[in-house]
C-alpha atoms as a PDB file:
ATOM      1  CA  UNK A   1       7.828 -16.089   1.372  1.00  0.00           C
ATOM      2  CA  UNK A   2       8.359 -13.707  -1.465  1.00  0.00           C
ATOM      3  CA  UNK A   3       8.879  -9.850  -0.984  1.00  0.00           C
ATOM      4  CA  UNK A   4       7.953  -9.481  -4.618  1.00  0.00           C
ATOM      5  CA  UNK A   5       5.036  -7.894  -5.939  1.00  0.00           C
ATOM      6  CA  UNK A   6       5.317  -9.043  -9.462  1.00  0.00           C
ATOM      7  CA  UNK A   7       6.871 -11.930 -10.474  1.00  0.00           C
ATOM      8  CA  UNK A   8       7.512 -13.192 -14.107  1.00  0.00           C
ATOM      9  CA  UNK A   9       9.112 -17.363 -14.369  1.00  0.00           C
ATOM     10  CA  UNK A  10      10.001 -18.663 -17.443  1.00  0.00           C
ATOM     11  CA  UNK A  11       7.409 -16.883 -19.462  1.00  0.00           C
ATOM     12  CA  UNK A  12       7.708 -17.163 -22.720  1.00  0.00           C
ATOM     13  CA  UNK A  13       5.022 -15.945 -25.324  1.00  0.00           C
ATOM     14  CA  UNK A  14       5.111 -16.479 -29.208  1.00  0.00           C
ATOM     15  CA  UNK A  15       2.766 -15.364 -32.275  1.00  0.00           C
ATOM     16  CA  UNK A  16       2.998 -18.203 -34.797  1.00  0.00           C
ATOM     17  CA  UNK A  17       7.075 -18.269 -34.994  1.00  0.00           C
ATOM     18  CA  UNK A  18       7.978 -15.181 -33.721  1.00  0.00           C
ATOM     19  CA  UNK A  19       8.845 -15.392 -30.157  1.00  0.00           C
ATOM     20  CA  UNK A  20       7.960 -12.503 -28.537  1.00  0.00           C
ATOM     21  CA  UNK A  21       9.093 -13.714 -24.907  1.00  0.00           C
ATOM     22  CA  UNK A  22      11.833 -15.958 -24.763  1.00  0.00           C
ATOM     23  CA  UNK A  23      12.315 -17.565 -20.837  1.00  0.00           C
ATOM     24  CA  UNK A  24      11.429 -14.545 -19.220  1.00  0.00           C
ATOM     25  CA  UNK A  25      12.321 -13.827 -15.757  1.00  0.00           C
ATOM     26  CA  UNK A  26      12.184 -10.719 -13.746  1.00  0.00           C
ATOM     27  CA  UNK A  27      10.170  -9.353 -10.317  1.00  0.00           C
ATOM     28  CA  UNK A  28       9.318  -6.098  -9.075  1.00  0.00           C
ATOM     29  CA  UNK A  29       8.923  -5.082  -5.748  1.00  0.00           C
ATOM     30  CA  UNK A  30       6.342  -3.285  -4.170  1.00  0.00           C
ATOM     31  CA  UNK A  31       6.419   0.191  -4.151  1.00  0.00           C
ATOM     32  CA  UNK A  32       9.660   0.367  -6.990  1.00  0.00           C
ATOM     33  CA  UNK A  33       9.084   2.437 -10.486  1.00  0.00           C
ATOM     34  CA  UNK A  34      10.286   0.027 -13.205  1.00  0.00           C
ATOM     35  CA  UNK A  35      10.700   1.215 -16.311  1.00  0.00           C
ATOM     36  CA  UNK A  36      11.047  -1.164 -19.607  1.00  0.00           C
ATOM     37  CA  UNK A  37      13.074   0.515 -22.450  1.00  0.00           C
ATOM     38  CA  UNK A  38      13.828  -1.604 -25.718  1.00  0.00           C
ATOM     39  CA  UNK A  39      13.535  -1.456 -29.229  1.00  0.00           C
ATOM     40  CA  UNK A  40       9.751  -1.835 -30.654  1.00  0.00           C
ATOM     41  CA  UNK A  41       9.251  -5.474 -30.955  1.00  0.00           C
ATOM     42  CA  UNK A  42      11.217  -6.255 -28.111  1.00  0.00           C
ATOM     43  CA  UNK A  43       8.621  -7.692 -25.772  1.00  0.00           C
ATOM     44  CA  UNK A  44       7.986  -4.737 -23.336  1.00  0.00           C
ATOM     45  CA  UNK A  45       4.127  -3.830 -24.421  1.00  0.00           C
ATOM     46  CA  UNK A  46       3.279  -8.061 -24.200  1.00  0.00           C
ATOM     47  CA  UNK A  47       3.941  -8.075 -20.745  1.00  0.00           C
ATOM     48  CA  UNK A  48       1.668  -5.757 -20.181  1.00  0.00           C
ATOM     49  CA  UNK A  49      -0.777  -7.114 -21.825  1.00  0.00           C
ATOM     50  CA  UNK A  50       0.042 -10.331 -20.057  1.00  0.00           C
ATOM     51  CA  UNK A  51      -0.929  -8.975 -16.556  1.00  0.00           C
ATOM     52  CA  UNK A  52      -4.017  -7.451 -17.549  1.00  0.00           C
ATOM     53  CA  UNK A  53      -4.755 -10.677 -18.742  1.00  0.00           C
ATOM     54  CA  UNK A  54      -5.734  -9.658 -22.368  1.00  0.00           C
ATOM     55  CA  UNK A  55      -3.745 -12.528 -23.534  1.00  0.00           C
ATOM     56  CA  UNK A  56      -1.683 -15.222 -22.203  1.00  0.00           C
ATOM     57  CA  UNK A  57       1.331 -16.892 -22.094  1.00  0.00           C
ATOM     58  CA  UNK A  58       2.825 -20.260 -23.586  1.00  0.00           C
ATOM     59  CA  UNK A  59       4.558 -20.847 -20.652  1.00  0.00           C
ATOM     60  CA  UNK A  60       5.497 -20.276 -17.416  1.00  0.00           C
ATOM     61  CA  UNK A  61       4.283 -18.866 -14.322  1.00  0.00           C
ATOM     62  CA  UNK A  62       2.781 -15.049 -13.847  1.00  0.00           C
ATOM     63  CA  UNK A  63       1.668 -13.600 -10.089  1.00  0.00           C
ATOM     64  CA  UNK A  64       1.051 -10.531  -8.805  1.00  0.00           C
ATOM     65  CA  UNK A  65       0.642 -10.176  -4.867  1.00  0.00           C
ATOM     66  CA  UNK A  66       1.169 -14.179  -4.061  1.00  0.00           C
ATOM     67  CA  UNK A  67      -1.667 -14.642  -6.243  1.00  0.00           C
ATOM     68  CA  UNK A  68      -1.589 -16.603  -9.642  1.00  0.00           C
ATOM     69  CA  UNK A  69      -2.301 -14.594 -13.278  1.00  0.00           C
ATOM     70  CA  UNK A  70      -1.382 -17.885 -15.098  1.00  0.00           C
ATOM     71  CA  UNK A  71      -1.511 -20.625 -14.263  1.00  0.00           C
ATOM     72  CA  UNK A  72      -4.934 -19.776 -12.767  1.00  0.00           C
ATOM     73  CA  UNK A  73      -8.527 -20.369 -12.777  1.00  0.00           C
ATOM     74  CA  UNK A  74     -11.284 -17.576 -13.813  1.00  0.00           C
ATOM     75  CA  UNK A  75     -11.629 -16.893 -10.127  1.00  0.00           C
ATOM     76  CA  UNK A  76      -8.475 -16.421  -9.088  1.00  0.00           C
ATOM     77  CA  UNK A  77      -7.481 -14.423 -12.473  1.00  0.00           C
ATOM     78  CA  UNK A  78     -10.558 -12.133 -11.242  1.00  0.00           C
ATOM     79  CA  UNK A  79      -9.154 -11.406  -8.106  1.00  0.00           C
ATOM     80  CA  UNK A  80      -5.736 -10.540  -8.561  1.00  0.00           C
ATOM     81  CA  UNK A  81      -6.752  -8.923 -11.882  1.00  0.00           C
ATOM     82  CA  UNK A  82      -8.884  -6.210  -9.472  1.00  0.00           C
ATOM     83  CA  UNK A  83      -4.911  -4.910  -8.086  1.00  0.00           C
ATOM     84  CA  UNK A  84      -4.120  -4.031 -11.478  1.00  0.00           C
ATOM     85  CA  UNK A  85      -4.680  -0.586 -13.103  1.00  0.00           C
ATOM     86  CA  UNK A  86      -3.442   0.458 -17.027  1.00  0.00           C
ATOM     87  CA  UNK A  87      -3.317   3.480 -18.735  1.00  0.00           C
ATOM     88  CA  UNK A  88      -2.941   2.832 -22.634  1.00  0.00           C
ATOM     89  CA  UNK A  89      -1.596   4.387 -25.347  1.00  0.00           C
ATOM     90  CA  UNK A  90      -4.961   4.996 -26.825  1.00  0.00           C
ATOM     91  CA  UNK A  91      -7.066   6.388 -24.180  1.00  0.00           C
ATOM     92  CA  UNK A  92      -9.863   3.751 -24.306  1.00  0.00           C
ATOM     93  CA  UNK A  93     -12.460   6.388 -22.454  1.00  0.00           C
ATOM     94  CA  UNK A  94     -16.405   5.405 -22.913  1.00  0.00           C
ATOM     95  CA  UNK A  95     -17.578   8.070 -25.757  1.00  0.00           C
ATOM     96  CA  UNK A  96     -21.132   7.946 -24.116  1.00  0.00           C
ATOM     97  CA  UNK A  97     -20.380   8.952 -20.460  1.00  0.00           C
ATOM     98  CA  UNK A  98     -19.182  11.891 -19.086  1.00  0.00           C
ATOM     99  CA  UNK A  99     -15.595  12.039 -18.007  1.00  0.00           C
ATOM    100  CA  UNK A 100     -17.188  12.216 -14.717  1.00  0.00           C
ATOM    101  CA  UNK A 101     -18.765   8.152 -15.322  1.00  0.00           C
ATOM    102  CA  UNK A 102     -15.845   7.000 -16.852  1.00  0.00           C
ATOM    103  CA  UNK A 103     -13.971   7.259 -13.590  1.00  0.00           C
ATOM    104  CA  UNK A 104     -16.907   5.886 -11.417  1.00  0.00           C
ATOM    105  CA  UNK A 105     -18.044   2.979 -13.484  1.00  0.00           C
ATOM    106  CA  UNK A 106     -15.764   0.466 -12.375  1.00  0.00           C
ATOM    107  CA  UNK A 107     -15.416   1.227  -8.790  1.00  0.00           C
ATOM    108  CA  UNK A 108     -19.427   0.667  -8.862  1.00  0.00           C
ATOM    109  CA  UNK A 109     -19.794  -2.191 -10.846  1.00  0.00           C
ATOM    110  CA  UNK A 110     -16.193  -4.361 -10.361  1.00  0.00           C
ATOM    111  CA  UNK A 111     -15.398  -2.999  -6.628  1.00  0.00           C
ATOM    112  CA  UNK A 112     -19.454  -2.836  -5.431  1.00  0.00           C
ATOM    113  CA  UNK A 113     -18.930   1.088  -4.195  1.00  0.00           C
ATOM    114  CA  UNK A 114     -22.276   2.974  -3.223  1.00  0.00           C
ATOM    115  CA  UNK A 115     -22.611   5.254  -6.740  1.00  0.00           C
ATOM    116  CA  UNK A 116     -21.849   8.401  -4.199  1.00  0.00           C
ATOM    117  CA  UNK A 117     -18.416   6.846  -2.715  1.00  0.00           C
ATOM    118  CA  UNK A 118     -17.387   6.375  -6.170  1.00  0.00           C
ATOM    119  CA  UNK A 119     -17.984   9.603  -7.459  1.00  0.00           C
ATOM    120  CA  UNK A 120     -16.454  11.257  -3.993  1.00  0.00           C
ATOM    121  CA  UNK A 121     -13.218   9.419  -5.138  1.00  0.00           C
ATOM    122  CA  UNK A 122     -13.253  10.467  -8.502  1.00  0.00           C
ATOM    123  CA  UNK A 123     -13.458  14.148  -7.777  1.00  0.00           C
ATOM    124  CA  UNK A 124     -11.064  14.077  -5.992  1.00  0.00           C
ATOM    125  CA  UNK A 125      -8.733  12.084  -8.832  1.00  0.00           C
ATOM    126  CA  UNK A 126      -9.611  15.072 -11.450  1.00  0.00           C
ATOM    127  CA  UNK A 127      -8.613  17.404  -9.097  1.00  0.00           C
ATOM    128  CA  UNK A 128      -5.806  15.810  -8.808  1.00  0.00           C
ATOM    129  CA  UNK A 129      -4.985  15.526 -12.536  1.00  0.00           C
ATOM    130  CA  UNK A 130      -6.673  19.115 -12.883  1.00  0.00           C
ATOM    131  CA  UNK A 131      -9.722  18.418 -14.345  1.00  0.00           C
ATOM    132  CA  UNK A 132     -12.334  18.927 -11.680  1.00  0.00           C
ATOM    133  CA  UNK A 133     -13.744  21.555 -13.881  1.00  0.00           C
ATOM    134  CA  UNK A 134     -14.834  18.815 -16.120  1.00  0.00           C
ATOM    135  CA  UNK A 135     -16.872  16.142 -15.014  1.00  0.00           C
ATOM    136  CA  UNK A 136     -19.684  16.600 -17.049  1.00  0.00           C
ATOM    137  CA  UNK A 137     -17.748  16.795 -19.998  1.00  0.00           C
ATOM    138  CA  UNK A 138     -17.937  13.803 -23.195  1.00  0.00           C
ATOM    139  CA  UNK A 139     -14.673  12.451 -23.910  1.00  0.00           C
ATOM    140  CA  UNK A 140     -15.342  14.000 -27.330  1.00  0.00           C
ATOM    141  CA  UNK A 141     -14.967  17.620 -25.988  1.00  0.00           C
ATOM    142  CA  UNK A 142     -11.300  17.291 -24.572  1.00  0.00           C
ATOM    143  CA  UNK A 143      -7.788  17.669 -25.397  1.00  0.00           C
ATOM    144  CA  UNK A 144      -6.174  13.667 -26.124  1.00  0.00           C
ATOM    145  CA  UNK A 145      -3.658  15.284 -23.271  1.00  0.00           C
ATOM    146  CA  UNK A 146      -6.952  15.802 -21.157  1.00  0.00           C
ATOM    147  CA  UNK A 147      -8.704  12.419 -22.257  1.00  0.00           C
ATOM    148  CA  UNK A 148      -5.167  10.795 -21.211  1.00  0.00           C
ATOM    149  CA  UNK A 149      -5.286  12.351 -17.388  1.00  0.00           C
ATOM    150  CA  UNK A 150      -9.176  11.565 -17.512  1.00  0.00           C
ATOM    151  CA  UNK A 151      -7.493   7.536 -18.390  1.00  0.00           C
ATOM    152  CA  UNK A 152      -4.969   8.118 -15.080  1.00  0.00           C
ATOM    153  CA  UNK A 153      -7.797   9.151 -13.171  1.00  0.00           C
ATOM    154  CA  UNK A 154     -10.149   5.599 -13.969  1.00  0.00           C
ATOM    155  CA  UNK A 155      -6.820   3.638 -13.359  1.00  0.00           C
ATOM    156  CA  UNK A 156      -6.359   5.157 -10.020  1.00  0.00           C
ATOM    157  CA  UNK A 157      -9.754   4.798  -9.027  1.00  0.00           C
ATOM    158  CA  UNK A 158      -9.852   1.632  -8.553  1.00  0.00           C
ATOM    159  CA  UNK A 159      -6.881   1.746  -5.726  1.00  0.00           C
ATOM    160  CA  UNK A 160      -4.652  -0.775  -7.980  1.00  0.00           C
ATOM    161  CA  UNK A 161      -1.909  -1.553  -6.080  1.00  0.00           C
ATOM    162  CA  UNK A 162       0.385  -2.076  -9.507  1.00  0.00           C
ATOM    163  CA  UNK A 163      -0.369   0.877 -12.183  1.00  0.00           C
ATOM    164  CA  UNK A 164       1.092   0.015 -15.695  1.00  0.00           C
ATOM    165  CA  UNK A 165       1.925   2.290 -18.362  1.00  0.00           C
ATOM    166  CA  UNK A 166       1.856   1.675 -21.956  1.00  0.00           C
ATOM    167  CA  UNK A 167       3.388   4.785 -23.871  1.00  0.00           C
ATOM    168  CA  UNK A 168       0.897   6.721 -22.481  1.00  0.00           C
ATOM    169  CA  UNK A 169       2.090   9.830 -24.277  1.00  0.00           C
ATOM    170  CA  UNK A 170       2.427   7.955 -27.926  1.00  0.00           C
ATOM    171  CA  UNK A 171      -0.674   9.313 -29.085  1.00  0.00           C
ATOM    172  CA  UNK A 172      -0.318  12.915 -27.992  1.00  0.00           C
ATOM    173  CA  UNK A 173       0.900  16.030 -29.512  1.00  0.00           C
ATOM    174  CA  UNK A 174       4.211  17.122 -28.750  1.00  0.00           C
ATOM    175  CA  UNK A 175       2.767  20.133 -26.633  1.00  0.00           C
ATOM    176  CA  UNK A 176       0.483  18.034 -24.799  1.00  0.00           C
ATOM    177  CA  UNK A 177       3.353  15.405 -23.615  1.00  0.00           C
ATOM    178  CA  UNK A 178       4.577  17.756 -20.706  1.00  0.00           C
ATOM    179  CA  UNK A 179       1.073  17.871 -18.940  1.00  0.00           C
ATOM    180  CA  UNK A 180       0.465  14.366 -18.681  1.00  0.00           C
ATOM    181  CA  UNK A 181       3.753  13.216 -17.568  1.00  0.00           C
ATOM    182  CA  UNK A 182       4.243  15.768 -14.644  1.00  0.00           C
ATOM    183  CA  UNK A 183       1.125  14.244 -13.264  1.00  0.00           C
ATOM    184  CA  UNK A 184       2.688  10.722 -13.246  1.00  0.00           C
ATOM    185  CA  UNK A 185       5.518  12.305 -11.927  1.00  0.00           C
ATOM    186  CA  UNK A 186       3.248  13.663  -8.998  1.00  0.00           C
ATOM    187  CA  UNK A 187       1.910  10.298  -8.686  1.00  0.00           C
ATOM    188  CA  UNK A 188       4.915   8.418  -8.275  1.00  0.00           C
ATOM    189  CA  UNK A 189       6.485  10.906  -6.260  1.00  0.00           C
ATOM    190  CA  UNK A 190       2.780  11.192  -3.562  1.00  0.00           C
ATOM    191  CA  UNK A 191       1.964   7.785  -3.901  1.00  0.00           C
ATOM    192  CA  UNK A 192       3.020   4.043  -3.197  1.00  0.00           C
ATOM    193  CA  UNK A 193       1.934   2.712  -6.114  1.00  0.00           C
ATOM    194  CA  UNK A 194       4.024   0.132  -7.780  1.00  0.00           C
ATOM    195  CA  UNK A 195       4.670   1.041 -11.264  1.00  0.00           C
ATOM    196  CA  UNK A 196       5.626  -0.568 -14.809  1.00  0.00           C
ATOM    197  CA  UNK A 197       6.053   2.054 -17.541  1.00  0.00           C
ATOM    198  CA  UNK A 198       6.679   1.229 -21.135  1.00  0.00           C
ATOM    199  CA  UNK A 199       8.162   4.462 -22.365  1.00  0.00           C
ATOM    200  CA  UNK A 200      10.522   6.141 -25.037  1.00  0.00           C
ATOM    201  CA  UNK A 201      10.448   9.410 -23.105  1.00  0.00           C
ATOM    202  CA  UNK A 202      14.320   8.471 -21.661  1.00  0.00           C
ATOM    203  CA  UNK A 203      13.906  11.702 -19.313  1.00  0.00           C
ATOM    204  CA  UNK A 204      10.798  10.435 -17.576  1.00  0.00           C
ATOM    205  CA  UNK A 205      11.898   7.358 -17.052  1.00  0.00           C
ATOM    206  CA  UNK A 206      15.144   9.145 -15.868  1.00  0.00           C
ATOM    207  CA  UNK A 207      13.254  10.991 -13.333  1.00  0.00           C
ATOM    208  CA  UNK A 208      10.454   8.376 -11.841  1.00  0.00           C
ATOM    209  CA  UNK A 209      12.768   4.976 -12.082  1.00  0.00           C
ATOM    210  CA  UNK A 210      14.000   2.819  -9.099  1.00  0.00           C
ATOM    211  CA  UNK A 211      15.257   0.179 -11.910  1.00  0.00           C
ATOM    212  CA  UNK A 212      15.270   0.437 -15.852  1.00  0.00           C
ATOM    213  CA  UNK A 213      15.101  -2.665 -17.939  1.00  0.00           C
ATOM    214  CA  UNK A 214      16.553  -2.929 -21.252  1.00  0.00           C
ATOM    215  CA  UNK A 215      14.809  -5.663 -23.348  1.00  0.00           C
ATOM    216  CA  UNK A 216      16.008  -6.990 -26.405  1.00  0.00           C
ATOM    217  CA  UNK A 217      14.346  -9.674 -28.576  1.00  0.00           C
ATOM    218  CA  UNK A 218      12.491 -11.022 -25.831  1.00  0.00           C
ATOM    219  CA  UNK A 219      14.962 -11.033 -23.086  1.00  0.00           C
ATOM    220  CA  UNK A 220      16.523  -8.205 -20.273  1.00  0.00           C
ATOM    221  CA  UNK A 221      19.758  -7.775 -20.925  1.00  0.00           C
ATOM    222  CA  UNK A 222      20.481  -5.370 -18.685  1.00  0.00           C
ATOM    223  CA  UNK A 223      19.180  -3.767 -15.982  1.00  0.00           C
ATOM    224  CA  UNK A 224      20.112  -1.166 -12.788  1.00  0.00           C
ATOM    225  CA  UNK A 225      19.178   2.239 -11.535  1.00  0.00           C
ATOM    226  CA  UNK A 226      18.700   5.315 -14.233  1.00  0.00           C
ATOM    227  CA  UNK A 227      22.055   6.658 -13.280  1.00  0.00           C
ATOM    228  CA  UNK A 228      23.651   3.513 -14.136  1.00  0.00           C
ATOM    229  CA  UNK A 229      21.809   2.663 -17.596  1.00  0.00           C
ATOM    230  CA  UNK A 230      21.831   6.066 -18.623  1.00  0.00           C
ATOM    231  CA  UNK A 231      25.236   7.043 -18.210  1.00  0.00           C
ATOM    232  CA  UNK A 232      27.271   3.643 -17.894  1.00  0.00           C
ATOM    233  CA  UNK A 233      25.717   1.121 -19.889  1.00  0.00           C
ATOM    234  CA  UNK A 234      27.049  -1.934 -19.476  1.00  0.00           C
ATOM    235  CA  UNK A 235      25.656  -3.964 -22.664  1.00  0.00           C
ATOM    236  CA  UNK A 236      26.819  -2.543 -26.733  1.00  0.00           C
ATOM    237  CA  UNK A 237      23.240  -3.313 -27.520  1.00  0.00           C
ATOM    238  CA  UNK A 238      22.141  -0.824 -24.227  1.00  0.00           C
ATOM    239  CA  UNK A 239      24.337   1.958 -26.029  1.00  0.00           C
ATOM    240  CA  UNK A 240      23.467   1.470 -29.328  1.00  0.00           C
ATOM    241  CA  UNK A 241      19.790   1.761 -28.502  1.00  0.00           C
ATOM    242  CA  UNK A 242      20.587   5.008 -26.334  1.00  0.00           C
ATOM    243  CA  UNK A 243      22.638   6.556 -28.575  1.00  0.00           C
ATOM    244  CA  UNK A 244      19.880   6.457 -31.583  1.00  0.00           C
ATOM    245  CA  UNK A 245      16.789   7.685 -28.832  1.00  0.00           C
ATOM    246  CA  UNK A 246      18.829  10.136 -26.822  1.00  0.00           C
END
């Protein structure tokens, strides 16, 4: 039986010629912080999109929990799909609803919570990304570094057991950066969330990973704990891309 939460075999994914995925293999266990550093192009973003099923692969097998992503039927994709949260780049919030409906609306409609559970739980998410002050507020009337914790919040509100992050602080201003990640850093540090971070913030990834993966044209090449990518890379192609983003 496997201990792994997340388990990628001989994936590989291509877009006409390119191959974006070449023979992919690597698992995460639950609970760990992985973190997937690379140069753009390198593959990291595509598995992300590849567990939250927005596309799939060519080949190969995906599961998360025991349960198959792909190879898989609409059912089963459904269910394993519901222990997956993401927070993207671009914070994807409904412009009509308050921040406060943004966080409820899936628990209600995808989990089946009474409309007063759900909103219980997401008070308590923006006070924990401190924003309980504004529930009633549009999307439209926040800071993208308060629209991005308002995104955390909706992930975590539907109890994912796997939380992925897809440069989540991309979009932001350079002054708004620090805010959002000390609340992932509060969440990986309070919670036992497994989580996948796509990142070129090298300190954060510093401070939250278990394991950092370095990806390079479709492929890890290396891999190990922060301390060990960070300060002894093993792989030329590990140091050159550290020495141009450090």
């Amino acid at each position: 039986m496997s201990t792994d939460l997340i388990r990628f075999e001989n994936v590989t994914k291509r877009f006409g010629d390119n191959t974006v995925l070449d023979n992919l293999c690597f698992s995460v266990r639950p609970g760990k912080h992985v973190t997937l550093i690379g140069p753009s192009g390198s593959g990291k973003t595509t598995i992300l999109r590849l567990l939250m099923t927005l596309m799939k692969p060519d080949a190969g097998t995906i599961s998360v929990n025991g349960g198959r992503l792909f190879p898989a039927g609409e059912k089963e994709i459904r269910e394993v799909r519901k222990n997956i949260g993401m927070v993207f780049q671009q914070f994807n919030l409904f412009p009509n609803m308050s921040v406060l409906r943004n966080v409820t609306e899936a628990p209600v409609r995808v989990l089946g919570l009474s409309k007063d559970e759900a909103e219980e739980r997401a008070r308590d998410l923006l006070d924990l990304v401190g924003l309980g002050d504004k529930c009633g507020s549009k999307p439209s009337q926040l800071s993208g570094g308060q629209q991005q914790r308002v995104a955390i919040a909706r992930a975590l509100a539907m109890r994912p057991q796997v939380l992925l992050l897809d440069e989540v602080t991309s979009a932001l201003d350079p002054e708004l950066v620090a805010g959002v990640l000390d609340v992932l850093r509060d969440i990986a540090r309070t919670t036992d969330i497994t989580m996948l971070c796509v990142t070129h913030e090298m300190n954060f990834a510093r401070d939250i990973s278990d394991e950092v993966l370095m990806f390079d044209s479709g492929r890890v090449i290396e891999s190990g704990s922060p301390e060990k990518i960070f300060s002894d890379p093993g792989h030329e192609r590990t140091r050159e891309f550290l020495g141009a983003v450090l």
